[in-house]
N, C-alpha and C. Protein backbone atom coordinates (compact mmCIF):
# COMPACT_ATOMS: atom_id res chain seq x y z
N UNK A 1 60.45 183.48 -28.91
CA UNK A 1 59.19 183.89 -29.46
C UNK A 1 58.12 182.94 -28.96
N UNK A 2 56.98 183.35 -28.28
CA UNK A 2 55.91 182.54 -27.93
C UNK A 2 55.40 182.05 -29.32
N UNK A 3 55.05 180.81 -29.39
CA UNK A 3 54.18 179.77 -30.04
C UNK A 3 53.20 179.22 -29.46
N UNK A 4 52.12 179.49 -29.86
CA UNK A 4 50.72 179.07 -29.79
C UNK A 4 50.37 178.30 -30.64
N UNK A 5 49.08 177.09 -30.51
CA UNK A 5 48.79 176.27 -31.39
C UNK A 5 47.28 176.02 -31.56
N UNK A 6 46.42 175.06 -32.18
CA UNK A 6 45.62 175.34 -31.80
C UNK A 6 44.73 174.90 -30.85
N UNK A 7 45.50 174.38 -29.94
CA UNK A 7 45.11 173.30 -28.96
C UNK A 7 45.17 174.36 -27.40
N UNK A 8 45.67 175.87 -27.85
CA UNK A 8 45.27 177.10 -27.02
C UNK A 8 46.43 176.62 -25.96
N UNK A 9 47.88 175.79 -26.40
CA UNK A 9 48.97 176.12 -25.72
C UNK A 9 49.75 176.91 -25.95
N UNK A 10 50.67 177.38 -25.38
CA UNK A 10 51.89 178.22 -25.61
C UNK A 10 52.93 178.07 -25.20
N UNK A 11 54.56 178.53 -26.20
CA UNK A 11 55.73 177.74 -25.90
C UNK A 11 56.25 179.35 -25.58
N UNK A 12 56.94 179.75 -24.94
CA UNK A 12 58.23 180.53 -24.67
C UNK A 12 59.77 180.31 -24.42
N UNK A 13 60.80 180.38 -24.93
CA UNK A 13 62.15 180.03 -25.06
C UNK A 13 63.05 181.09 -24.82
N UNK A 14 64.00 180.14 -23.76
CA UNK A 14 64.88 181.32 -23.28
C UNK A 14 66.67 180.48 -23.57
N UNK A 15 67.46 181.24 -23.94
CA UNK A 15 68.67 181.01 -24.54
C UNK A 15 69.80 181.40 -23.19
N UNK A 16 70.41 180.60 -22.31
CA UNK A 16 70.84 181.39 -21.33
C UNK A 16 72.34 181.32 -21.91
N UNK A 17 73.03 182.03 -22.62
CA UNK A 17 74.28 182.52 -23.02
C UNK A 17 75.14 182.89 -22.05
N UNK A 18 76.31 182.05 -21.85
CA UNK A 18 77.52 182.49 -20.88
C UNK A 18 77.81 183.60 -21.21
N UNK A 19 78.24 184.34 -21.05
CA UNK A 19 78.04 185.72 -22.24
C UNK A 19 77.58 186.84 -21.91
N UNK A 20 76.10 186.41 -21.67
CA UNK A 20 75.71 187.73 -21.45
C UNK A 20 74.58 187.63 -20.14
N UNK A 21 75.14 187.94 -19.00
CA UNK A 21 74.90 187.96 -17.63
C UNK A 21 73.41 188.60 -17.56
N UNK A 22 73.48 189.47 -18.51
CA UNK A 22 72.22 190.27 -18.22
C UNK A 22 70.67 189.40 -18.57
N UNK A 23 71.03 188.51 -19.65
CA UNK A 23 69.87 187.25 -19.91
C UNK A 23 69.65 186.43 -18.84
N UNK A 24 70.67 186.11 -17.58
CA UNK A 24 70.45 185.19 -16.81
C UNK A 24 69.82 186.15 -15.16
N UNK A 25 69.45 187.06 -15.01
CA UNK A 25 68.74 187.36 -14.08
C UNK A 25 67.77 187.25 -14.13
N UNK A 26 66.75 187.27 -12.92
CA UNK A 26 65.50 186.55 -12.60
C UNK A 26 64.80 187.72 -13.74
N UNK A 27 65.31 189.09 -13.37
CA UNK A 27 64.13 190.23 -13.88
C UNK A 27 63.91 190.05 -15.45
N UNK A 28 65.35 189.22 -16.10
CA UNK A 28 65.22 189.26 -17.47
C UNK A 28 64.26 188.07 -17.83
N UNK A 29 64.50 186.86 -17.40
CA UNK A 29 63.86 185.65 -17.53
C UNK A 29 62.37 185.82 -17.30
N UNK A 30 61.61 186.46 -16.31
CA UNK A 30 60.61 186.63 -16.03
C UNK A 30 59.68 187.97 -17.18
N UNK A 31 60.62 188.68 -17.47
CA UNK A 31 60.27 189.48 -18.56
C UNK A 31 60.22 189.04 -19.87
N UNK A 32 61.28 188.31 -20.33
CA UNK A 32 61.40 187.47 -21.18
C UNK A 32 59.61 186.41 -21.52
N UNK A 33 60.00 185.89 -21.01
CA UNK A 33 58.73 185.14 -20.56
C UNK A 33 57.43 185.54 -20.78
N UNK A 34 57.20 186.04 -19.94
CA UNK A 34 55.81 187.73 -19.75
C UNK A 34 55.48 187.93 -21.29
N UNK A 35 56.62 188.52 -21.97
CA UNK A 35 56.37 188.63 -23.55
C UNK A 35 56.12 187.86 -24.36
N UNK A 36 56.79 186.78 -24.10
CA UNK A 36 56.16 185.83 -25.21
C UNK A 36 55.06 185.14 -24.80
N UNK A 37 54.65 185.01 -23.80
CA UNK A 37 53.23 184.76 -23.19
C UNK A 37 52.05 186.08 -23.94
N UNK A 38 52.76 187.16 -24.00
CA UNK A 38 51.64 188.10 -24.04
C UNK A 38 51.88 188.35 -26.16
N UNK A 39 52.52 188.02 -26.50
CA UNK A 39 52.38 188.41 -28.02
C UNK A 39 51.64 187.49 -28.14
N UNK A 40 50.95 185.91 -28.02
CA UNK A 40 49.74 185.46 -29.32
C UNK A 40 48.49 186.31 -28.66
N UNK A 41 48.69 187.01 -27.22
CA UNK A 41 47.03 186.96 -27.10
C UNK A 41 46.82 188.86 -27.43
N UNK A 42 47.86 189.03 -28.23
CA UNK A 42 47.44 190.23 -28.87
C UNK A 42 47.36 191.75 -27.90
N UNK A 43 47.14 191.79 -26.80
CA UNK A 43 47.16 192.94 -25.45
C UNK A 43 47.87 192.69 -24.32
N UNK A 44 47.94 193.86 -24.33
CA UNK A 44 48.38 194.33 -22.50
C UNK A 44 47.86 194.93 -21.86
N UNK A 45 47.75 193.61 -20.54
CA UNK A 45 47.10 194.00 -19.61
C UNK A 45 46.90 195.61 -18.91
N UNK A 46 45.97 196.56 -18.58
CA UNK A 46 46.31 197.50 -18.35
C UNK A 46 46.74 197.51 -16.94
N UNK A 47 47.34 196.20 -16.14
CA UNK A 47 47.96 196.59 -14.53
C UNK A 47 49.33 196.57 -15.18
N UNK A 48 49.85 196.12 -16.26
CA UNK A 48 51.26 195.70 -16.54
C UNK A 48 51.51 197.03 -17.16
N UNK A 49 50.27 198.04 -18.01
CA UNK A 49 50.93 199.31 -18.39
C UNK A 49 51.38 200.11 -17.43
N UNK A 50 50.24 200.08 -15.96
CA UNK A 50 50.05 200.92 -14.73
C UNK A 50 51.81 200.73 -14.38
N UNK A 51 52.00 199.75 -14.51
CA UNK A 51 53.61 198.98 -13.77
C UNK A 51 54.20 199.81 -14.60
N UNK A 52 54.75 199.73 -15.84
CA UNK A 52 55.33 200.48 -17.16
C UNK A 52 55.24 201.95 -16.83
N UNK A 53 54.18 202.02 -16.84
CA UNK A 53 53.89 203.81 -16.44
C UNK A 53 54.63 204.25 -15.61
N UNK A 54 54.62 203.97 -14.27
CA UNK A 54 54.90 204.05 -12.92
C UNK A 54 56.49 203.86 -13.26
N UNK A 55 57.36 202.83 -13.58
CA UNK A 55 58.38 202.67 -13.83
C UNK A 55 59.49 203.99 -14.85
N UNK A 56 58.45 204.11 -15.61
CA UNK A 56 58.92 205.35 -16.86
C UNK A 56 59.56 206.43 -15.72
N UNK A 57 57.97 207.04 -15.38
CA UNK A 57 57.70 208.15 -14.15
C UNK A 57 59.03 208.08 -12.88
N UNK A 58 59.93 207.17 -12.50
CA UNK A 58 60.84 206.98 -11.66
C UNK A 58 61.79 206.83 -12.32
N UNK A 59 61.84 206.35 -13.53
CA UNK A 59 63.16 206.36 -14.41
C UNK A 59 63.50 205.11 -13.84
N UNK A 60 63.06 203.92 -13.27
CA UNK A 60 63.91 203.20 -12.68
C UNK A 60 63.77 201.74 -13.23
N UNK A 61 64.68 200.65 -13.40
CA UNK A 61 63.54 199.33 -13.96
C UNK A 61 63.00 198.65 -13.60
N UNK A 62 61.84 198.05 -13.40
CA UNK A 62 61.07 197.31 -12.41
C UNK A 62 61.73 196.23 -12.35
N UNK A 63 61.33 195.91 -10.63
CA UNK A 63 61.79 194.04 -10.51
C UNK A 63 61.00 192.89 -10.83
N UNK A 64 61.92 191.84 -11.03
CA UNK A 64 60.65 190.75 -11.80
C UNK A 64 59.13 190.70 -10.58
N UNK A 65 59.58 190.59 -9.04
CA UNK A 65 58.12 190.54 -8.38
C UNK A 65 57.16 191.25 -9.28
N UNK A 66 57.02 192.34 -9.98
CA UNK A 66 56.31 193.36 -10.68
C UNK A 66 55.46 192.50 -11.64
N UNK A 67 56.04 191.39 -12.36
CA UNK A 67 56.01 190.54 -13.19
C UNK A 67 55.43 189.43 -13.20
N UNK A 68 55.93 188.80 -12.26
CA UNK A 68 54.92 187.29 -11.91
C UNK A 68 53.62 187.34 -11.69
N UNK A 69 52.65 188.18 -11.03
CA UNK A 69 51.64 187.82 -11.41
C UNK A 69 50.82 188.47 -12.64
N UNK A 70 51.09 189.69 -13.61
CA UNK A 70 50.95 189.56 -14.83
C UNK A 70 51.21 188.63 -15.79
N UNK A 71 52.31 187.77 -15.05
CA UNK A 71 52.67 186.47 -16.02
C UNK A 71 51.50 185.10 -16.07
N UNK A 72 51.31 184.97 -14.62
CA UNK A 72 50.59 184.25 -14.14
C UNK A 72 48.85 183.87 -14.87
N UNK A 73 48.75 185.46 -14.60
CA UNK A 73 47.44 185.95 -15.24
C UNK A 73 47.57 185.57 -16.86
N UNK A 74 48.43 186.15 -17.46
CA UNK A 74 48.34 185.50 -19.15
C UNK A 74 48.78 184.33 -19.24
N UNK A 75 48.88 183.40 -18.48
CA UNK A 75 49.44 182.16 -18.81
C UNK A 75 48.24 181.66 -18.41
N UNK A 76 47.11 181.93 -17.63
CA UNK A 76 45.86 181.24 -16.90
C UNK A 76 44.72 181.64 -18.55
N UNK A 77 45.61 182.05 -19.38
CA UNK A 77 44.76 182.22 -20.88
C UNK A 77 44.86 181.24 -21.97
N UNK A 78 45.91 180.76 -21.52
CA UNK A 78 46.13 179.11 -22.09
C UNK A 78 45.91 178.09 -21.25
N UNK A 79 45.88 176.97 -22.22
CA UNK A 79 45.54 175.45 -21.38
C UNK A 79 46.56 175.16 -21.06
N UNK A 80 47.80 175.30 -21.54
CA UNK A 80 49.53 174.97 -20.87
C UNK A 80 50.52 175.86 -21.28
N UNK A 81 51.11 176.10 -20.54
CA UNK A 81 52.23 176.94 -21.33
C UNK A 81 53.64 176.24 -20.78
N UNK A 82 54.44 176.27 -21.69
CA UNK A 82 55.53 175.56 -21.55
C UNK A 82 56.92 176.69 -22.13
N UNK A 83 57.62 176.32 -20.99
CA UNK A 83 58.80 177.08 -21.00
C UNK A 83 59.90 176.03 -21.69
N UNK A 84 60.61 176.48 -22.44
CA UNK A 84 61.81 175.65 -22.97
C UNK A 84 63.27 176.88 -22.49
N UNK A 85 63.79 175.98 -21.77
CA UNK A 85 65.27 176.93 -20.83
C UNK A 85 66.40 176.16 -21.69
N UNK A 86 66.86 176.55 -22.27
CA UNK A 86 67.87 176.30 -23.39
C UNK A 86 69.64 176.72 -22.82
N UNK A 87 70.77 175.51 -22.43
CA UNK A 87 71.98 176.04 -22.09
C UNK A 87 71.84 176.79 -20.70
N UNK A 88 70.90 175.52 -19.63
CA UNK A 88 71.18 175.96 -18.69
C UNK A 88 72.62 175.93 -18.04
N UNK A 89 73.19 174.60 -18.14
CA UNK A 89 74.51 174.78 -18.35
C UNK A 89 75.91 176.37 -18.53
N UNK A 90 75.18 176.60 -19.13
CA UNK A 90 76.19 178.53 -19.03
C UNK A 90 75.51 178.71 -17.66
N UNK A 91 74.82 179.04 -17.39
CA UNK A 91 74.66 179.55 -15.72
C UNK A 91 75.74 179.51 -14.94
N UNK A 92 76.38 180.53 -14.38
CA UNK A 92 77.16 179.68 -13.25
C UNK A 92 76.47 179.18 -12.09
N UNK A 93 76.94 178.58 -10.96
CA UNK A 93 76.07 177.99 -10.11
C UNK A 93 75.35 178.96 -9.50
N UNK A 94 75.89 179.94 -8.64
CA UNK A 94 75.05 180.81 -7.78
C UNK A 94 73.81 181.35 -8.75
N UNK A 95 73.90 181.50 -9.95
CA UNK A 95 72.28 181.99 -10.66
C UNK A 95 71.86 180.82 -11.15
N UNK A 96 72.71 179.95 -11.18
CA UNK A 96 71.31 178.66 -11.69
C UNK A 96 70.66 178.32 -10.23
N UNK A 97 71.03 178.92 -9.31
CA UNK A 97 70.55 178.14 -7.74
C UNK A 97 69.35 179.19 -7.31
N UNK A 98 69.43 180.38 -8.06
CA UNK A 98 68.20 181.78 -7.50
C UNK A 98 66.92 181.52 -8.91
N UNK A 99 67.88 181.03 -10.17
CA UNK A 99 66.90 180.75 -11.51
C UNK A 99 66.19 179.26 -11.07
N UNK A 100 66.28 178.33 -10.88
CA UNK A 100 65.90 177.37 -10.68
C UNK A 100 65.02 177.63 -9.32
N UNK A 101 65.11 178.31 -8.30
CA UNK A 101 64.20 178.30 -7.77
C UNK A 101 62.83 179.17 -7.82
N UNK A 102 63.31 180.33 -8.90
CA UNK A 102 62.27 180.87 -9.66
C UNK A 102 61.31 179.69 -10.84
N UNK A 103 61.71 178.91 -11.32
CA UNK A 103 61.32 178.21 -12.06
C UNK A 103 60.67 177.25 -11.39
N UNK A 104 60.67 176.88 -9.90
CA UNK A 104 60.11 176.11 -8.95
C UNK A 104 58.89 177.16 -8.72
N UNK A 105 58.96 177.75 -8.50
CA UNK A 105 57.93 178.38 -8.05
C UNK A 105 56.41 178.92 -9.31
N UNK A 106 57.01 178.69 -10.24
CA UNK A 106 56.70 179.26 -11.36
C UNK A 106 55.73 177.94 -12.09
N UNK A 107 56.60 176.63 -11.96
CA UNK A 107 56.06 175.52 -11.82
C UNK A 107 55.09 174.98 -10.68
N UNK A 108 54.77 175.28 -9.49
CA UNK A 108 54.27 175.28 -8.93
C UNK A 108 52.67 175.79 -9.24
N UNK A 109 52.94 177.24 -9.98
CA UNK A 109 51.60 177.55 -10.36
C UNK A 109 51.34 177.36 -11.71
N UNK A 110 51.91 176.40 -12.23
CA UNK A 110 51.04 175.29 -13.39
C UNK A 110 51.98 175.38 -14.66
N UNK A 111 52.84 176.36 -14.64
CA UNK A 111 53.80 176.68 -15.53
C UNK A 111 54.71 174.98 -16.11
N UNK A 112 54.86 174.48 -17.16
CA UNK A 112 55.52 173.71 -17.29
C UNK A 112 56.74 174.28 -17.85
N UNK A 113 58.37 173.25 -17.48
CA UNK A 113 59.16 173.19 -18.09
C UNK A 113 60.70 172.36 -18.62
N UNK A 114 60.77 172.48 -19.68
CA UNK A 114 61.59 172.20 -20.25
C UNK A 114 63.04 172.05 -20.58
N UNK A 115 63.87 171.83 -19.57
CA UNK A 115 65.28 172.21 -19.94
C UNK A 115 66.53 171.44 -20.07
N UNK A 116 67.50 172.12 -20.83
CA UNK A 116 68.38 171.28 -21.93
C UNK A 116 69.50 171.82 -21.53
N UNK A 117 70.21 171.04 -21.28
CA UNK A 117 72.00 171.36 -20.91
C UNK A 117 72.87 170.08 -21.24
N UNK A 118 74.26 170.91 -21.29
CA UNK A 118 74.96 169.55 -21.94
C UNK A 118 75.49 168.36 -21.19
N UNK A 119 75.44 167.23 -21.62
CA UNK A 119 75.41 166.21 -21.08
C UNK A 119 76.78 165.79 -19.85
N UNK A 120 77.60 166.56 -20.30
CA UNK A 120 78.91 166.55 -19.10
C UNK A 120 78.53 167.31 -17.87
N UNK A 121 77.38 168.37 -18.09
CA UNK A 121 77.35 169.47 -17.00
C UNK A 121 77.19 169.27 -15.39
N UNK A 122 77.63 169.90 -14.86
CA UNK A 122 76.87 169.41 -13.08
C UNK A 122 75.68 169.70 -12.71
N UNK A 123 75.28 170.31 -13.89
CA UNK A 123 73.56 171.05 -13.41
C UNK A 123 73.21 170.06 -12.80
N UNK A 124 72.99 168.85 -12.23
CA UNK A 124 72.13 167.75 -11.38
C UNK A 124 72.94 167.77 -10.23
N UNK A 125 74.06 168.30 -10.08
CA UNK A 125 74.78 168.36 -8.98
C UNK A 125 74.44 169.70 -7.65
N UNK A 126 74.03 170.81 -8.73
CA UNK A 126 73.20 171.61 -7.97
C UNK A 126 72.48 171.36 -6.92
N UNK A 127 72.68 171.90 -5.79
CA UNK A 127 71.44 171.72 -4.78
C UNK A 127 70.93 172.53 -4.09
């Protein structure tokens, strides 16, 4: 759930569960995200309905590219937004190596973040 304060930041939290594969793709994380960025500021954008629309109309589900810069855009509505990535650790390697470089990139355009794995893990072994 996004948290806002009144200092006009915002937190979004993502739970990556060994478990359930479908939380750890880019399209979910980036959607994930997107939403809790977009519930304190109350609307949606109408390019992200155009996307929605268009998606319905093909029956098909959009890819996160669709996403990032609607994300971008509501995150340039706060003074910081901060991602908290929770149990990166469950990842196996090959998606913590495509997620982490989404999160590079993501950081790059001002996005901060946060992440917590358990202290035995190889996540630093990643490269």
């Amino acid at each position: 759930m996004g948290i806002c304060s009144q200092s006009n930041a915002c937190v979004a939290y993502i739970y990556f569960d060994y478990k359930n594969g479908e939380a750890q793709t880019g399209d979910f994380v980036v959607r994930t995200i997107l939403k809790q960025v977009l519930l304190p500021l109350d609307m949606i954008p109408p390019n992200l309905e155009a996307i929605y629309d268009d998606c319905c109309s093909r029956l098909k589900s959009p890819e996160k590219a669709l996403f990032i810069r609607p994300l971008l855009s509501a995150a340039g509505k706060f003074s910081s937004v901060y991602i908290m990535l929770d149990a990166l650790d469950e990842c196996t390697s090959g998606t913590l190596k495509i997620r982490l470089i989404l999160f590079i990139s993501l950081k790059i355009q001002g996005l901060k973040f946060f992440a917590l794995s358990a202290p035995s893990s190889s996540i630093l072994e990643t490269n």
